[in-house]
Protein backbone atom coordinates (compact mmCIF):
# COMPACT_ATOMS: atom_id res chain seq x y z
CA UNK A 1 -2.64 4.61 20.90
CA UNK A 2 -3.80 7.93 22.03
CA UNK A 3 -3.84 11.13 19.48
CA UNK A 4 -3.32 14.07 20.64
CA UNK A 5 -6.86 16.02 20.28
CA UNK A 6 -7.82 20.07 20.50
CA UNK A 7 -4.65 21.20 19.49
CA UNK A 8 -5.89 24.24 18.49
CA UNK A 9 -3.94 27.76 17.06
CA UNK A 10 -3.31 30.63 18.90
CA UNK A 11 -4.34 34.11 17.47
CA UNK A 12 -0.67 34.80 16.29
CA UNK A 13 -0.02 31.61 14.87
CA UNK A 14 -1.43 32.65 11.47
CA UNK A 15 0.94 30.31 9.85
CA UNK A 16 -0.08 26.54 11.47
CA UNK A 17 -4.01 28.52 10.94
CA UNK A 18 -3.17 28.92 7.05
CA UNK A 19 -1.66 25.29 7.36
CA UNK A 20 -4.97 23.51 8.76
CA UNK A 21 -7.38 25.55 6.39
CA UNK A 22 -6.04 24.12 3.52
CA UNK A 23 -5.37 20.50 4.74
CA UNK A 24 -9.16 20.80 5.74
CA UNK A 25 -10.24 22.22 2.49
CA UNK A 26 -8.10 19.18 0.56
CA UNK A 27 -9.84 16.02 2.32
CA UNK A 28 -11.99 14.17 -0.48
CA UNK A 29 -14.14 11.73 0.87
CA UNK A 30 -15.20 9.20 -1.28
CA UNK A 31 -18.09 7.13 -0.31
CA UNK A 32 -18.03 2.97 -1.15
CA UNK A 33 -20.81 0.43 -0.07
CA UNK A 34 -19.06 -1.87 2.15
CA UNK A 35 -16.10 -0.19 3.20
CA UNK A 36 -15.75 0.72 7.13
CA UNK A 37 -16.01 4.41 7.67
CA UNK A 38 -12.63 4.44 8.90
CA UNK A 39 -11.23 2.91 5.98
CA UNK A 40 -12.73 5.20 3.86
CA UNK A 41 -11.19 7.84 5.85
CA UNK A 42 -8.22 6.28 5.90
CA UNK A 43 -8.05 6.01 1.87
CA UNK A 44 -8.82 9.50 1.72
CA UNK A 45 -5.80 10.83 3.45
CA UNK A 46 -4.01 8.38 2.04
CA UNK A 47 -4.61 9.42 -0.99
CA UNK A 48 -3.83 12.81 -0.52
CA UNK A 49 -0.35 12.33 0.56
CA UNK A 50 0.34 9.74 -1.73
CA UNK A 51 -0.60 12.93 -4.77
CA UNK A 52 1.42 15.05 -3.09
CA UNK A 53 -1.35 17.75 -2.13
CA UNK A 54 -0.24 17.01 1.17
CA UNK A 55 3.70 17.32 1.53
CA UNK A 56 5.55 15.91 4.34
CA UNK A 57 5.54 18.07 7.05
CA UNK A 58 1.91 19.31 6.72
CA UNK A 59 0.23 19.07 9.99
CA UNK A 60 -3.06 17.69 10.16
CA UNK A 61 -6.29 18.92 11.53
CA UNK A 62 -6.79 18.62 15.34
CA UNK A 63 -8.95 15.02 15.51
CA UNK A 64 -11.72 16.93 16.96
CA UNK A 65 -11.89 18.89 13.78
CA UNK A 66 -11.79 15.94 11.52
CA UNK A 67 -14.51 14.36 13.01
CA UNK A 68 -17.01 17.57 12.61
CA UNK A 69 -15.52 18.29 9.12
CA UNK A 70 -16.37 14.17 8.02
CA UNK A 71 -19.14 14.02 10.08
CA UNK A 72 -17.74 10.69 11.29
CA UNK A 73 -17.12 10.11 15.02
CA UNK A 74 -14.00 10.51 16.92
CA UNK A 75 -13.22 6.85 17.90
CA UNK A 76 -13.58 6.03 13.83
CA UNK A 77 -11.41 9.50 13.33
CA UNK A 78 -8.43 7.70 15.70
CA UNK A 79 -8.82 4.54 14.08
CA UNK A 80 -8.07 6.17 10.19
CA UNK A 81 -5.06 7.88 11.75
CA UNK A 82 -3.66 5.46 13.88
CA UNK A 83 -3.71 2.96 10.67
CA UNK A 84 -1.19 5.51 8.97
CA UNK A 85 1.07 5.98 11.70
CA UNK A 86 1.49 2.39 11.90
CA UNK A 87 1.49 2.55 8.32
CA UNK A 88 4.40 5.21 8.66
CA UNK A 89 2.36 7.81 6.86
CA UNK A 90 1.83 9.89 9.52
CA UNK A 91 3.81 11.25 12.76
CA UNK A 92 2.66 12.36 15.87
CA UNK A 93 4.71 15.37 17.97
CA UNK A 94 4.05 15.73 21.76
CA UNK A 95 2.76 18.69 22.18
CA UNK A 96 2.57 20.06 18.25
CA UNK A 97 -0.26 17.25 16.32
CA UNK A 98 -0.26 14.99 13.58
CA UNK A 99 1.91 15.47 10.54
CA UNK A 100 2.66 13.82 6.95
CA UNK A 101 5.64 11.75 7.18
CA UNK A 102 9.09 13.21 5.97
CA UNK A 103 10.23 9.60 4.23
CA UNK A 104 8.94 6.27 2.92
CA UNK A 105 8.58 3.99 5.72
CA UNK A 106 9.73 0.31 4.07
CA UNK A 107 7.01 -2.59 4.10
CA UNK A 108 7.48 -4.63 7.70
CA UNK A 109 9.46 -7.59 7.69
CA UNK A 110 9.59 -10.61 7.80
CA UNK A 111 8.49 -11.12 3.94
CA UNK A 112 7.80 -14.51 2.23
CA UNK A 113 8.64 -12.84 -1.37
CA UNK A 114 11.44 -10.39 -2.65
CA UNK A 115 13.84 -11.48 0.05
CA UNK A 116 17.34 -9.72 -1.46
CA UNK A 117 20.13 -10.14 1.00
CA UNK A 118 22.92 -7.84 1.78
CA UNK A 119 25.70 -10.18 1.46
CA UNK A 120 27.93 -8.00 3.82
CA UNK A 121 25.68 -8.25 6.97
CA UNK A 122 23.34 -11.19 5.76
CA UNK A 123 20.36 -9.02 6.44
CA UNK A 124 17.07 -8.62 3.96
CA UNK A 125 17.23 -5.15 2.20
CA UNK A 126 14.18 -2.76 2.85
CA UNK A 127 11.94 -3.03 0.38
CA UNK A 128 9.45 0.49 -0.60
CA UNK A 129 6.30 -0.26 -1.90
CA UNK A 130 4.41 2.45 -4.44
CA UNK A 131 1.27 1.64 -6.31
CA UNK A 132 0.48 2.42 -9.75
CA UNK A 133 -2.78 1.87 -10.80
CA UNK A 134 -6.18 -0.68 -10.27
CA UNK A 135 -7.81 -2.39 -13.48
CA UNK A 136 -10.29 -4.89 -14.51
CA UNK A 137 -9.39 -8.09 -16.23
CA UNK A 138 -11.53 -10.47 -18.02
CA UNK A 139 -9.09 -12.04 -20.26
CA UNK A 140 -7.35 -15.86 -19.36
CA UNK A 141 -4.03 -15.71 -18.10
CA UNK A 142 -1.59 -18.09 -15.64
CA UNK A 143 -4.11 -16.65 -12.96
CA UNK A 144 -6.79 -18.39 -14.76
CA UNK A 145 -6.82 -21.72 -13.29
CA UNK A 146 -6.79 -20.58 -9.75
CA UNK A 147 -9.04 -17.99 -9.71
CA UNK A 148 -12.55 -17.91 -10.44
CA UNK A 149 -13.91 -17.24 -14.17
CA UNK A 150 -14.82 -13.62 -14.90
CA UNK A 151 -13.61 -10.35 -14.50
CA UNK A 152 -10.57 -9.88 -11.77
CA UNK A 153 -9.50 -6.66 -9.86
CA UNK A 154 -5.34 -6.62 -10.56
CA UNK A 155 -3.86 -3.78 -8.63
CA UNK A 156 -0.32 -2.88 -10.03
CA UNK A 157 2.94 -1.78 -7.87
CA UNK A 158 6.12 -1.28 -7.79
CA UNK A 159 8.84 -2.56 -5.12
CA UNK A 160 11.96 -0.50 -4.56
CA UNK A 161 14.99 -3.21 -3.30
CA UNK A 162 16.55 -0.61 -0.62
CA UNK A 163 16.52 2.23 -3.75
CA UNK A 164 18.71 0.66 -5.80
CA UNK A 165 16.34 -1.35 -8.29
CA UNK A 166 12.63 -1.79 -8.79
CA UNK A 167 10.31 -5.06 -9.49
CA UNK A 168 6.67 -4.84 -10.80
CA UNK A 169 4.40 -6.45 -9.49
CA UNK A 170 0.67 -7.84 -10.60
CA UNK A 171 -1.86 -9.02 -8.02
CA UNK A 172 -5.15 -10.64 -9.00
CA UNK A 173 -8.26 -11.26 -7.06
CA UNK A 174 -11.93 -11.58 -7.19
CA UNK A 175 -13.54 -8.64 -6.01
CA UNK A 176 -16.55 -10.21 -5.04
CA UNK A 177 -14.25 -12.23 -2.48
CA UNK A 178 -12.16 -9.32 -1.26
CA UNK A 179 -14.37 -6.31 -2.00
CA UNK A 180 -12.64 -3.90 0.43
CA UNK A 181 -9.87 -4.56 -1.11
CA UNK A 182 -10.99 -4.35 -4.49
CA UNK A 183 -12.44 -0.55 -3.62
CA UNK A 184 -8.46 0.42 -2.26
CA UNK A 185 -7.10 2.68 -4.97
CA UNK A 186 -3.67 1.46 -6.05
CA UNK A 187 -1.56 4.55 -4.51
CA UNK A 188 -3.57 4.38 -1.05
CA UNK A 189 -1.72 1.14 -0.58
CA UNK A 190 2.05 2.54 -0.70
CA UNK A 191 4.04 1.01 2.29
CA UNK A 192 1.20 -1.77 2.75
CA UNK A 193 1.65 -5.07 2.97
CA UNK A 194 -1.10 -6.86 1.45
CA UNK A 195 -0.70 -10.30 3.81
CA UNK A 196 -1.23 -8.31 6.70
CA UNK A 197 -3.83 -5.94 4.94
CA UNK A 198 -5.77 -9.16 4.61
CA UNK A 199 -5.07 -10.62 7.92
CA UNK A 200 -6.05 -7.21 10.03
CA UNK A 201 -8.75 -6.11 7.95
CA UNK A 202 -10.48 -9.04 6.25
CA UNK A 203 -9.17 -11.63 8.71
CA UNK A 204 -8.46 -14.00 6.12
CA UNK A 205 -5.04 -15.94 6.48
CA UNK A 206 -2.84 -17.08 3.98
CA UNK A 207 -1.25 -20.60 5.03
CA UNK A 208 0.69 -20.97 2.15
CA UNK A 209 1.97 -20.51 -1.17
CA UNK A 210 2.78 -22.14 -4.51
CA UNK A 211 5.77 -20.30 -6.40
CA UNK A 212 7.30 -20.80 -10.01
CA UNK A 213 10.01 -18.63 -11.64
CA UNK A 214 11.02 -18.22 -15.18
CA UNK A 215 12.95 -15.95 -17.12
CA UNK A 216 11.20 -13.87 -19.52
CA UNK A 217 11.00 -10.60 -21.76
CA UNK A 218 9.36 -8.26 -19.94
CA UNK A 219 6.42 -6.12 -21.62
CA UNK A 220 6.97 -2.61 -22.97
CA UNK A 221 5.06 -0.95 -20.09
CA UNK A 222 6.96 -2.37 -17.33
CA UNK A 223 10.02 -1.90 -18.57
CA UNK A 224 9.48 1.54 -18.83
CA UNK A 225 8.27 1.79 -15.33
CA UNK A 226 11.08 0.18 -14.30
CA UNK A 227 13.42 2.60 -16.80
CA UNK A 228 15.26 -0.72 -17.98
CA UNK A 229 16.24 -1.13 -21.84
CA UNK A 230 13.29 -2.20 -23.82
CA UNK A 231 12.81 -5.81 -24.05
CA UNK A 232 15.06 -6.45 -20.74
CA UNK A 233 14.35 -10.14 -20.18
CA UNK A 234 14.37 -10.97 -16.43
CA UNK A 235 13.19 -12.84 -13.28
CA UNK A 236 9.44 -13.70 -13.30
CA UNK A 237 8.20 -14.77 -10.19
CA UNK A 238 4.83 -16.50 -10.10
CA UNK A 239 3.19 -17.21 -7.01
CA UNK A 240 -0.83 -18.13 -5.32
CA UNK A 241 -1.44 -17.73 -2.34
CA UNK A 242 -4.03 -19.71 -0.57
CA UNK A 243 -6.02 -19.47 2.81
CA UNK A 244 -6.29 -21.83 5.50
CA UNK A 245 -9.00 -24.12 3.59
CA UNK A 246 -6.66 -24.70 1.03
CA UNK A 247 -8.52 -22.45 -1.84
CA UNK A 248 -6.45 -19.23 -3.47
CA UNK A 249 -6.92 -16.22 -2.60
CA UNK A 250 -4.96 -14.28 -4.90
CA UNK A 251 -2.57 -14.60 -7.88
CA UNK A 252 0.92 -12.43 -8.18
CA UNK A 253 3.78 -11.92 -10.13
CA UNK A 254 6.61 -10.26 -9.65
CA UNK A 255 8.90 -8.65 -12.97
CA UNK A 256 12.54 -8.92 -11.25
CA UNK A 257 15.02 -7.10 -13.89
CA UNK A 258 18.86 -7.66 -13.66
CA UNK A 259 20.26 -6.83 -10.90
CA UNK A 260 23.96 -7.37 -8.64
CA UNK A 261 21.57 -8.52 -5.35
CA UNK A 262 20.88 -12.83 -4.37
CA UNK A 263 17.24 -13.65 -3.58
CA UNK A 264 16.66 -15.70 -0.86
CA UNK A 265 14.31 -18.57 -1.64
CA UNK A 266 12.84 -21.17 0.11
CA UNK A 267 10.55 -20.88 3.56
């Protein structure tokens, strides 16, 4: 996919001028060992849009520009942006740039997990991912024997069913196996699907998964996330996934409240 580059401001456009000087003064790069340049880039801007420093409809900085203001070149500069157009981040306009995305783009189909139909048409509602936040977990849980002893990464979202209820989500891993992953702030990976995440940037493949489900109460925090009653007990989806050797990759569980919607289960 080809960006457009140079898109530069004329003398009497003071306004798009004003509008790239303080996208360009907003960029935070944050520097990881072992994570690509253009990931890092690619974080960064995620980041910013996913604060709200950057509001849909800012346009970006002519590519050009990005790459002498990150010092990085202009092939990585392309890469970072054409990961959030895909991503549905971003927009490009013949002619005009790159620009933050007016809407939430829903997480691409098909999905092994959180399959609600629409009973009228039979189709899968969208579902909008949003992250919340990234911890560190040393304590034994129903992760424990599938994952390797010692501290875990667990990065915390929420899943919007087509806007009309949310599910919270845990997903556990061992940074040491994933640590690209494990460097991803939580909010950077809004609209991401984690499967292909894997697949496209780690190139590890998931070739299956184990699933349980129970009904529990749901702990105070997510429950108020979710702005349910206190104590709502609910849907709790348990599920590893495992790679093509047959060892688990990750742990994740999904807190699925009441709600009028059927889940499809099952392959």
């Amino acid at each position: 996919m080809i960006f457009a580059n140079g898109i530069g401001c004329q003398p009497d456009d003071k306004h798009m001028s004003d509008s790239i000087d303080r996208a360009a003064q907003r960029i935070r790069m944050r520097r990881q060992e072992g994570v690509p340049k253009y990931l890092l880039l690619r974080n960064s801007l995620a980041e910013e849009i996913a604060s709200g420093r950057w509001r849909p409809g800012d346009r970006l900085p002519a590519e050009d520009v990005l790459a002498t203001m990150t010092s990085l070149s202009l092939g990585t500069v392309q890469r970072s942006l054409r990961m959030l157009v895909e991503e549905g981040r971003l927009v490009r306009r013949h002619g005009s740039g790159t620009f933050v995305a007016d809407q939430e783009v829903p997480l691409g189909a098909p999905f092994q997990h959180c399959r609600f139909i629409d009973e009228a048409s039979g189709k899968v509602l969208p579902i909008f991912s949003k992250g919340v936040r990234r911890r560190l977990v040393s304590q034994e849980g129903p992760w424990s024997p599938h994952l390797p002893a010692g501290p875990l990464v667990c990065l915390e979202r929420t899943f919007s069913i087509n806007r009309e209820f949310a599910l919270y989500t845990h997903l556990y891993f061992e940074a040491e196996r994933l640590p690209k992953l494990a460097a991803v702030d939580a909010k950077a990976l809004n609209g991401v699907s984690i499967k292909d995440l894997l697949s496209r940037e780690l190139h590890i493949y998931i070739s299956r998964y184990s699933q349980k489900l129970s009904i529990r109460c749901f702990p105070d925090y997510v429950c108020k996330t979710l702005k349910v009653k206190p104590k709502t007990s609910g849907g709790v989806m348990e599920l590893v996934a495992y790679d093509r050797r047959g060892e688990a990759v990750y742990f994740q569980d999904f807190f699925i409240p009441p709600n009028p919607r059927r889940l499809l289960l099952g392959p």
